[in-house]
Protein backbone atom coordinates (compact mmCIF):
# COMPACT_ATOMS: atom_id res chain seq x y z
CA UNK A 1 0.00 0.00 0.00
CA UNK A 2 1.05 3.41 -0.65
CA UNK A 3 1.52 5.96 2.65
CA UNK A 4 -0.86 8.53 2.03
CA UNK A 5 -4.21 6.40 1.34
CA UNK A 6 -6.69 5.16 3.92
CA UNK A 7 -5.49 2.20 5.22
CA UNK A 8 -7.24 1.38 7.76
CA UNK A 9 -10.60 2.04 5.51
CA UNK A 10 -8.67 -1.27 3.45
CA UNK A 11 -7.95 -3.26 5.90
CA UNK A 12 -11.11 -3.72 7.89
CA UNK A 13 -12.34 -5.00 4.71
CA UNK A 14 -10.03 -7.96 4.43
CA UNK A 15 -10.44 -11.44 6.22
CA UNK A 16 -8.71 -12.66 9.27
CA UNK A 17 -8.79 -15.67 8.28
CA UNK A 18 -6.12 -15.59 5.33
CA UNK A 19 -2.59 -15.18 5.81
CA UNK A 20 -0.37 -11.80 4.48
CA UNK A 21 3.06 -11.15 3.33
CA UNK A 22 3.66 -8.07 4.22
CA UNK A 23 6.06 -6.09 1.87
CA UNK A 24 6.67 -2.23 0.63
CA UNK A 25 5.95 -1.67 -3.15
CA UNK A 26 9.29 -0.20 -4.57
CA UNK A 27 8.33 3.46 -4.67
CA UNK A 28 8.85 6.25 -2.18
CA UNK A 29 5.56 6.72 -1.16
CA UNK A 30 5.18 3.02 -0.21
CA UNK A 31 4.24 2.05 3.36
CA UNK A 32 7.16 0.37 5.23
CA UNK A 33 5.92 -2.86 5.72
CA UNK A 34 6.27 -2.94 9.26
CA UNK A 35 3.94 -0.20 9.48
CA UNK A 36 1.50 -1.86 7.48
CA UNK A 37 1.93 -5.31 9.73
CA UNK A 38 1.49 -3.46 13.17
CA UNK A 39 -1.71 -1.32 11.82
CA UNK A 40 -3.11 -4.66 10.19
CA UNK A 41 -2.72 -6.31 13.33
CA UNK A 42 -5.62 -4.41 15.01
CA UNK A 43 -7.63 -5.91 12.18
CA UNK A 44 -6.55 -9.37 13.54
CA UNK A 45 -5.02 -9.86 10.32
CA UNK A 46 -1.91 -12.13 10.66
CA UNK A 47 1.63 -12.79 8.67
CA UNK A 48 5.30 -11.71 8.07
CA UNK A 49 7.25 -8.99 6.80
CA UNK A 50 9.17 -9.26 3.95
CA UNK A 51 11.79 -7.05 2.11
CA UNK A 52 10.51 -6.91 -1.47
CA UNK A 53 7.23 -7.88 -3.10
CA UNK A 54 8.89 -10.47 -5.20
CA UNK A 55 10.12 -12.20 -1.58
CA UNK A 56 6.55 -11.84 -0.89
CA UNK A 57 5.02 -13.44 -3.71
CA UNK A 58 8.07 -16.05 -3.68
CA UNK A 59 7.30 -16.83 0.10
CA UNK A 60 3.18 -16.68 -1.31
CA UNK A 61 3.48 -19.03 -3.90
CA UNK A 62 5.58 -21.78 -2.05
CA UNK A 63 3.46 -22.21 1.04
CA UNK A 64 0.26 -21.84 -1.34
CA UNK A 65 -1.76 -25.65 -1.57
CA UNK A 66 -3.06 -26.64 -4.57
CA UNK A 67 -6.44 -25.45 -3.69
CA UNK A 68 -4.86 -22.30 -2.37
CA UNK A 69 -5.71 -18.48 -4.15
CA UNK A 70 -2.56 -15.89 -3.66
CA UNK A 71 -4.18 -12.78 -3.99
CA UNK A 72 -1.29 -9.37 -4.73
CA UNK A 73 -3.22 -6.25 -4.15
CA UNK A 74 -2.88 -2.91 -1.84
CA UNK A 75 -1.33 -0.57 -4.79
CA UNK A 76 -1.55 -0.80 -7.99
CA UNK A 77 2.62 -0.41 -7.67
CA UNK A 78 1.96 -3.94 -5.64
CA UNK A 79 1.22 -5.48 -8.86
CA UNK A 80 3.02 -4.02 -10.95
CA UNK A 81 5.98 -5.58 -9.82
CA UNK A 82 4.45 -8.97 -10.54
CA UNK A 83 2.67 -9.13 -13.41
């Protein structure tokens, strides 16, 4: 997510029950992902930081089951980087 949109008005939206890889999209006005981790928290949100969005998706993808969706959202800078 980027630092000067309403993230809390996102993330009380999302479900508790998945699990999040936290990570800052590579642009200067992306939220450090610890940031993002301790303010999804009081959403009872759960997961890890991680330094890049591609160790995020990497980290995604390999614990992901075969019935499993990885979803890569927050920014459209997020994506971006994958895609």
């Amino acid at each position: 997510m980027v630092n000067d949109k309403d993230i809390d008005g996102v993330l009380q939206f999302l479900p508790a029950d998945g699990i999040y890889y936290f990570c800052k999209a590579g642009v200067p006005r992306g939220l450090d992902a610890r940031l993002l981790k301790e303010k999804a928290e009081k959403y009872h949100l759960k997961g890890d930081v991680y330094t890049s969005v591609k160790n995020a998706l990497a980290a995604a993808t390999a614990a992901a089951a075969t019935d499993d969706l990885v979803f890569v959202g927050g920014s459209c800078f997020t994506v971006a980087e994958v895609v």
